[in-house]
C-alpha atoms as a PDB file:
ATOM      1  CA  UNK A   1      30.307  -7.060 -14.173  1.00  0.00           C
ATOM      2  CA  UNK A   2      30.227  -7.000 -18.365  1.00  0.00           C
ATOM      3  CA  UNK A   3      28.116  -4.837 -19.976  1.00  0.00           C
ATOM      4  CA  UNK A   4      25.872  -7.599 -21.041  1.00  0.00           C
ATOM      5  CA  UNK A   5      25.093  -8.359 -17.202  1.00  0.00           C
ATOM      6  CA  UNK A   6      24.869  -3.935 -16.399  1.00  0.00           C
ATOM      7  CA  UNK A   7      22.345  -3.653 -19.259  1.00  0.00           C
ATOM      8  CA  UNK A   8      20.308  -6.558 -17.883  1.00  0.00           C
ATOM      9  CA  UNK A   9      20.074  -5.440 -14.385  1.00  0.00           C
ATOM     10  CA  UNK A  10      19.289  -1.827 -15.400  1.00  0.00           C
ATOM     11  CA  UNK A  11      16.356  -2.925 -17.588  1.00  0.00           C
ATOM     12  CA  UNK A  12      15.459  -5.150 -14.757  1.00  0.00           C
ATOM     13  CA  UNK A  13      15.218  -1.987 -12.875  1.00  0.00           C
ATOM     14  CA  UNK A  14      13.612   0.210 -15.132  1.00  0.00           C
ATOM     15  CA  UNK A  15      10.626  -2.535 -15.929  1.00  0.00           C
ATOM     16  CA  UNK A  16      10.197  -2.949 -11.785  1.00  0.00           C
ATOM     17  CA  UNK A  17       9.889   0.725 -11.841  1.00  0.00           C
ATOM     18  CA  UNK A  18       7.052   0.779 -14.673  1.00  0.00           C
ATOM     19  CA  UNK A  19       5.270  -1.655 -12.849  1.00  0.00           C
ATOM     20  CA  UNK A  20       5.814  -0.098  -9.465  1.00  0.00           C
ATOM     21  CA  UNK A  21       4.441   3.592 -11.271  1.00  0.00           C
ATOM     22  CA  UNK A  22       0.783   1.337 -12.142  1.00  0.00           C
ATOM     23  CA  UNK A  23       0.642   0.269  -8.580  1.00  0.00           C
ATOM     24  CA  UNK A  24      -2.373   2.083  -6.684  1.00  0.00           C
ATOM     25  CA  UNK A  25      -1.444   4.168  -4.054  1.00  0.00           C
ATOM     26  CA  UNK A  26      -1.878   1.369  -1.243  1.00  0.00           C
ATOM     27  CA  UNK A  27       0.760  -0.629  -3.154  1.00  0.00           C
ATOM     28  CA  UNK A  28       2.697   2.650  -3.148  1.00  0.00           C
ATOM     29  CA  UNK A  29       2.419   2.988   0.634  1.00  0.00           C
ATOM     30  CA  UNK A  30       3.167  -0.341   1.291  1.00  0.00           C
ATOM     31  CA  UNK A  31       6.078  -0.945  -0.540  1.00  0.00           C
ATOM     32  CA  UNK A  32       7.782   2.284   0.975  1.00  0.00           C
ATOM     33  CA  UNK A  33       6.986   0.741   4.667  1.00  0.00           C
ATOM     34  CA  UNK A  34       8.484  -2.475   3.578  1.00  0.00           C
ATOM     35  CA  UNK A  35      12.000  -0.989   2.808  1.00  0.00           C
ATOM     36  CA  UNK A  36      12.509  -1.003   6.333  1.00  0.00           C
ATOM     37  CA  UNK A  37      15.463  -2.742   8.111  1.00  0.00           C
ATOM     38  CA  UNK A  38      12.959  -4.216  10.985  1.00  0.00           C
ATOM     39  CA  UNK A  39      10.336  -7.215   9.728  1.00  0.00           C
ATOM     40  CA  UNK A  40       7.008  -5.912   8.454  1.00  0.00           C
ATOM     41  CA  UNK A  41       4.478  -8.171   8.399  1.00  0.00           C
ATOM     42  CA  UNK A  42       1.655  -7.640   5.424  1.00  0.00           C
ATOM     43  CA  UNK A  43      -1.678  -9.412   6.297  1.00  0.00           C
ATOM     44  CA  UNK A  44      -4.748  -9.352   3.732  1.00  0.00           C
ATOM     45  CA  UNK A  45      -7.518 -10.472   5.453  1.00  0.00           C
ATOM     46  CA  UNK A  46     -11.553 -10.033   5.181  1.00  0.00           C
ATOM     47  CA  UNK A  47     -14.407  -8.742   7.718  1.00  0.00           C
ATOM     48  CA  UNK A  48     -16.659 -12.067   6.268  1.00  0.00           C
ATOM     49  CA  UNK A  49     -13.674 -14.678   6.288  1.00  0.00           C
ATOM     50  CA  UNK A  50     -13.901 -17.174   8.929  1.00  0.00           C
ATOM     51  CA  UNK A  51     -10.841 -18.044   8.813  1.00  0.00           C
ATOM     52  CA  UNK A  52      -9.461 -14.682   9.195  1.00  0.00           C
ATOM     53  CA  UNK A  53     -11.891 -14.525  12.301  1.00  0.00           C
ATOM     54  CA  UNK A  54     -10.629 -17.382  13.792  1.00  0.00           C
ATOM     55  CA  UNK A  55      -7.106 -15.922  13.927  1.00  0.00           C
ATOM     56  CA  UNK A  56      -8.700 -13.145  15.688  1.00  0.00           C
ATOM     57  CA  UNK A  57     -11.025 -15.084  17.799  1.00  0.00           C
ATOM     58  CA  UNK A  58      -7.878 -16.787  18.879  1.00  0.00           C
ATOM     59  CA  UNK A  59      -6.249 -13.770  20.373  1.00  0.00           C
ATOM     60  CA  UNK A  60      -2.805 -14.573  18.688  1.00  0.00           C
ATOM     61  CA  UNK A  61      -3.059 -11.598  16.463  1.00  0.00           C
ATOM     62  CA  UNK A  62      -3.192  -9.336  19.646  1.00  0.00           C
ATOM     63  CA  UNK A  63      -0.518 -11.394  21.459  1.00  0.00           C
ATOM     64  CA  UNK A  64       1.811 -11.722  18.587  1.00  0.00           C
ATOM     65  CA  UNK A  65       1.749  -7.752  17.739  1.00  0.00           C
ATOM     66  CA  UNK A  66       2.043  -7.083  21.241  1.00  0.00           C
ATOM     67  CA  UNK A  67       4.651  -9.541  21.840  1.00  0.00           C
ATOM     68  CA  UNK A  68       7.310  -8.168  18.686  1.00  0.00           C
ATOM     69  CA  UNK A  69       6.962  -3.940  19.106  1.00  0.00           C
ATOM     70  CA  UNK A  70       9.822  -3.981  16.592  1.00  0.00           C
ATOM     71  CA  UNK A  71       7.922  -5.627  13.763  1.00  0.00           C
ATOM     72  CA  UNK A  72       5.495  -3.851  11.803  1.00  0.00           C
ATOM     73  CA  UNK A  73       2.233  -5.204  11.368  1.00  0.00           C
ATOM     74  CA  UNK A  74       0.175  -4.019   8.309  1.00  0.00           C
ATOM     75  CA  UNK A  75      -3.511  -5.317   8.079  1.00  0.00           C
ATOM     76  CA  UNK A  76      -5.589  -4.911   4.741  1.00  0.00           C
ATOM     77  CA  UNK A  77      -8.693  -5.478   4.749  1.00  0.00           C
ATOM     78  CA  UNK A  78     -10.050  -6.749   1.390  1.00  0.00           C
ATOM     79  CA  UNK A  79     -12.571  -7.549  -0.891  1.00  0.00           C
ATOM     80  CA  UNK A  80     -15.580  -5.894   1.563  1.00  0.00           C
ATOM     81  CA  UNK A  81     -16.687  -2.116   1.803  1.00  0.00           C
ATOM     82  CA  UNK A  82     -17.236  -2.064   5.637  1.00  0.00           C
ATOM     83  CA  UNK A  83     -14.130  -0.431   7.582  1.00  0.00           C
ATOM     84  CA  UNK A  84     -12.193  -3.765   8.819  1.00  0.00           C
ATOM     85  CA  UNK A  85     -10.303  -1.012  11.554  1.00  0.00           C
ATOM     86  CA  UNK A  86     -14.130  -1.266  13.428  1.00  0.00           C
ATOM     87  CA  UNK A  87     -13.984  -5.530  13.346  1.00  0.00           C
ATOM     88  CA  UNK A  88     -10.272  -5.456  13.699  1.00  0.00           C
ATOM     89  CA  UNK A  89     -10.782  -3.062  17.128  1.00  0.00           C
ATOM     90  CA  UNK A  90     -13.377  -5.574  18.730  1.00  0.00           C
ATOM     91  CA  UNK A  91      -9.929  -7.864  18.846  1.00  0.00           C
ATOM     92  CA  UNK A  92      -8.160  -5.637  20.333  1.00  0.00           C
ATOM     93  CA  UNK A  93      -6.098  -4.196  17.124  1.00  0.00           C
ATOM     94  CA  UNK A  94      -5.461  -0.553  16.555  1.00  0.00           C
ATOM     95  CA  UNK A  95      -3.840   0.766  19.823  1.00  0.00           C
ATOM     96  CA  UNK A  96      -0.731  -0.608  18.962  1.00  0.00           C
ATOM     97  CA  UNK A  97       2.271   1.481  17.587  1.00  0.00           C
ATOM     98  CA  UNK A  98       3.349  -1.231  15.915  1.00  0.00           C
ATOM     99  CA  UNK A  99       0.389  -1.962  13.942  1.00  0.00           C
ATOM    100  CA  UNK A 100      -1.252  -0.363  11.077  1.00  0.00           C
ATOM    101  CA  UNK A 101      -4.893  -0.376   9.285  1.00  0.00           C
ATOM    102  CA  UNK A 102      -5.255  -0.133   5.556  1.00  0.00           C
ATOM    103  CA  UNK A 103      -8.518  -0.231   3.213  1.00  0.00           C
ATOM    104  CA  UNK A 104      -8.114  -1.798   0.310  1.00  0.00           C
ATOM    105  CA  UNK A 105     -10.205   0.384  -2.309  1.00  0.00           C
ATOM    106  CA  UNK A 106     -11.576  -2.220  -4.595  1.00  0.00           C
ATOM    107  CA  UNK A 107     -13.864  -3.834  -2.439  1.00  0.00           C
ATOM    108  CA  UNK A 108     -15.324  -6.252  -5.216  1.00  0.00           C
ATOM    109  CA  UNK A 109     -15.586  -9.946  -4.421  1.00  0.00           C
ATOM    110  CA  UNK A 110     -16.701 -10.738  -7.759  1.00  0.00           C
ATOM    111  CA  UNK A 111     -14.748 -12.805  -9.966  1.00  0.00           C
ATOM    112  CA  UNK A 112     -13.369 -10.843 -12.772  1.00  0.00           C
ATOM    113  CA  UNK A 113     -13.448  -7.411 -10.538  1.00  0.00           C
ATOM    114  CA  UNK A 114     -11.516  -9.085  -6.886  1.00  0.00           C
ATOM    115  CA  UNK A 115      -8.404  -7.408  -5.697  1.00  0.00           C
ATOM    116  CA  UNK A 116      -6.228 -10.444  -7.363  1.00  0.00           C
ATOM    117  CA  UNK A 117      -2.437  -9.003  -6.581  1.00  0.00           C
ATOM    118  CA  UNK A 118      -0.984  -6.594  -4.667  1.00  0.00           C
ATOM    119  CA  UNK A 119       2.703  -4.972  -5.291  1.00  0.00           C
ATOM    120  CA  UNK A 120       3.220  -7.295  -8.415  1.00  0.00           C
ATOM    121  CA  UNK A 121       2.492 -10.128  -6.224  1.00  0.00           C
ATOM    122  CA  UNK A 122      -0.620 -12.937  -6.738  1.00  0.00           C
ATOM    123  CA  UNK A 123      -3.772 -12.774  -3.833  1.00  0.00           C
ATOM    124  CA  UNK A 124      -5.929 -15.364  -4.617  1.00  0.00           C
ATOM    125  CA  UNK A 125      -7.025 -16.272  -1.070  1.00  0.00           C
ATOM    126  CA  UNK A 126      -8.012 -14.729   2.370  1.00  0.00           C
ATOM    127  CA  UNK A 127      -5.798 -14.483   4.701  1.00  0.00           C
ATOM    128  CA  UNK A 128      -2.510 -14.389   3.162  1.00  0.00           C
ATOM    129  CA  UNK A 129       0.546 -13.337   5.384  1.00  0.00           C
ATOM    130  CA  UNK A 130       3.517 -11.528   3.487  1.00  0.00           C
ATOM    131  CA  UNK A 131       7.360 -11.136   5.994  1.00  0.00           C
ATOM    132  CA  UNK A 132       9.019  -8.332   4.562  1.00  0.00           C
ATOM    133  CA  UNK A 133      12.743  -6.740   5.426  1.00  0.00           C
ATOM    134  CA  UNK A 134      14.651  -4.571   3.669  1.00  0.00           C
ATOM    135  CA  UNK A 135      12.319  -3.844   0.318  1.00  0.00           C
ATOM    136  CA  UNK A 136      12.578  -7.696  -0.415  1.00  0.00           C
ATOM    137  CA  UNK A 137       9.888 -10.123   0.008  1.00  0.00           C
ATOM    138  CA  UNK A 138      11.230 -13.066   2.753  1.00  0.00           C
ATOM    139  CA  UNK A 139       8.017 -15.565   3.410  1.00  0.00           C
ATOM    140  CA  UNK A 140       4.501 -15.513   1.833  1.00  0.00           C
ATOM    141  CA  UNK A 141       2.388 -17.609   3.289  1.00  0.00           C
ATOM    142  CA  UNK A 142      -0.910 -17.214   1.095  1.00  0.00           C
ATOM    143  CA  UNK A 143      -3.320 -20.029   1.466  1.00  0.00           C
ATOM    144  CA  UNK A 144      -5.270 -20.021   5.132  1.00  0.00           C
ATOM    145  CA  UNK A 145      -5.013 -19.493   8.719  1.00  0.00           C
ATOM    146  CA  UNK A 146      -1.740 -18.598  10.100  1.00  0.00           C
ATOM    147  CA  UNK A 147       0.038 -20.835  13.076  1.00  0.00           C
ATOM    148  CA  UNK A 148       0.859 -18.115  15.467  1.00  0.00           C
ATOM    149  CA  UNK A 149       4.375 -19.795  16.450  1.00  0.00           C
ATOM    150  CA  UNK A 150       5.208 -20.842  12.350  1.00  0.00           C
ATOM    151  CA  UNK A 151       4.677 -17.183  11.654  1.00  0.00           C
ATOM    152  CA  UNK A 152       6.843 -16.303  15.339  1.00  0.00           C
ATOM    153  CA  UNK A 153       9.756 -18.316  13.751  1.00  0.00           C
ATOM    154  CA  UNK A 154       9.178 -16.907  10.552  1.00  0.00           C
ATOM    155  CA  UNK A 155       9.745 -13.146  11.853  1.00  0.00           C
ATOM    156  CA  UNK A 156      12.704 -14.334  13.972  1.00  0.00           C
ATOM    157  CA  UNK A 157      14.294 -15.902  10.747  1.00  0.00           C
ATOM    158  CA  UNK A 158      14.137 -12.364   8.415  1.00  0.00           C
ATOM    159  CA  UNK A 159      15.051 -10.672  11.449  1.00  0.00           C
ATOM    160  CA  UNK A 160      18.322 -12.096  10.988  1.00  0.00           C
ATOM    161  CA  UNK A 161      21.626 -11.116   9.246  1.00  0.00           C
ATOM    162  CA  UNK A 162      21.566 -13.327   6.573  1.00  0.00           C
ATOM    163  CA  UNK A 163      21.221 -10.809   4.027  1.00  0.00           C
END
């Protein structure tokens, strides 16, 4: 590697690690859980959204966390003050070692003052689905409902080698 290309990918580094120090301590939390070898699976979703209700309504949140114990499953609930963990528990989510609840603090839905990225990355819509393995990003899916056997496929391709 030249020098030219070591002094590039150091400042590349150092500014990820500026950015990463501003993060809130969600972000924080987050990032450290996606550094893990296995697939975790980042879901921002919303106690008033009905599409993120219909995902639940569907049961294929339940099945799909129940059905991959190795993947992590990390729900944040945005842009609302109520606890999603009480909605997210009349689905059936919560039991499950696999699976994780998270409050997002800013609650604001207001434009201007919404939640608008999370670990450096845009959120501009509810629910957005993020496939993480190994500290890098693999799949963001970040415009609607997710297709329980698209997002199956998904998990089974980052679970993979490849890397």
């Amino acid at each position: 590697m030249t020098s030219l290309a070591r002094w590039l990918a150091l400042f590349a580094l150092s500014l990820a690690s500026v950015r990463a120090a501003e993060w809130l301590p969600i972000e924080r939390e987050v990032a450290e859980l996606t550094k893990a070898s296995n697939v975790t699976v980042v879901h921002f979703w919303a106690p008033w959204c009905p599409n993120c209700h219909a995902e639940l309504k569907s049961g294929g949140w339940k099945q799909f966390i129940e059905a991959n114990p190795k993947a992590k499953v990390i729900f944040i609930t945005v842009r609302d003050e109520r606890n999603g963990a009480v909605e997210l528990a009349k689905f059936g989510l919560g039991p499950q070692k696999n699976f994780l609840h998270l409050q997002h603090p800013n609650p604001s839905r207001r434009p201007g003052e919404e939640m608008t990225s999370f670990m450096g990355q845009r959120v501009g819509w509810v629910p957005a689905t993020w496939i993480f393995r190994n500290d890098r990003l693999r799949y963001a899916l970040n415009y609607g409902q997710i297709r329980f056997p698209i997002l199956q496929q998904l998990v089974e391709d980052a679970s993979r080698a490849w890397d």
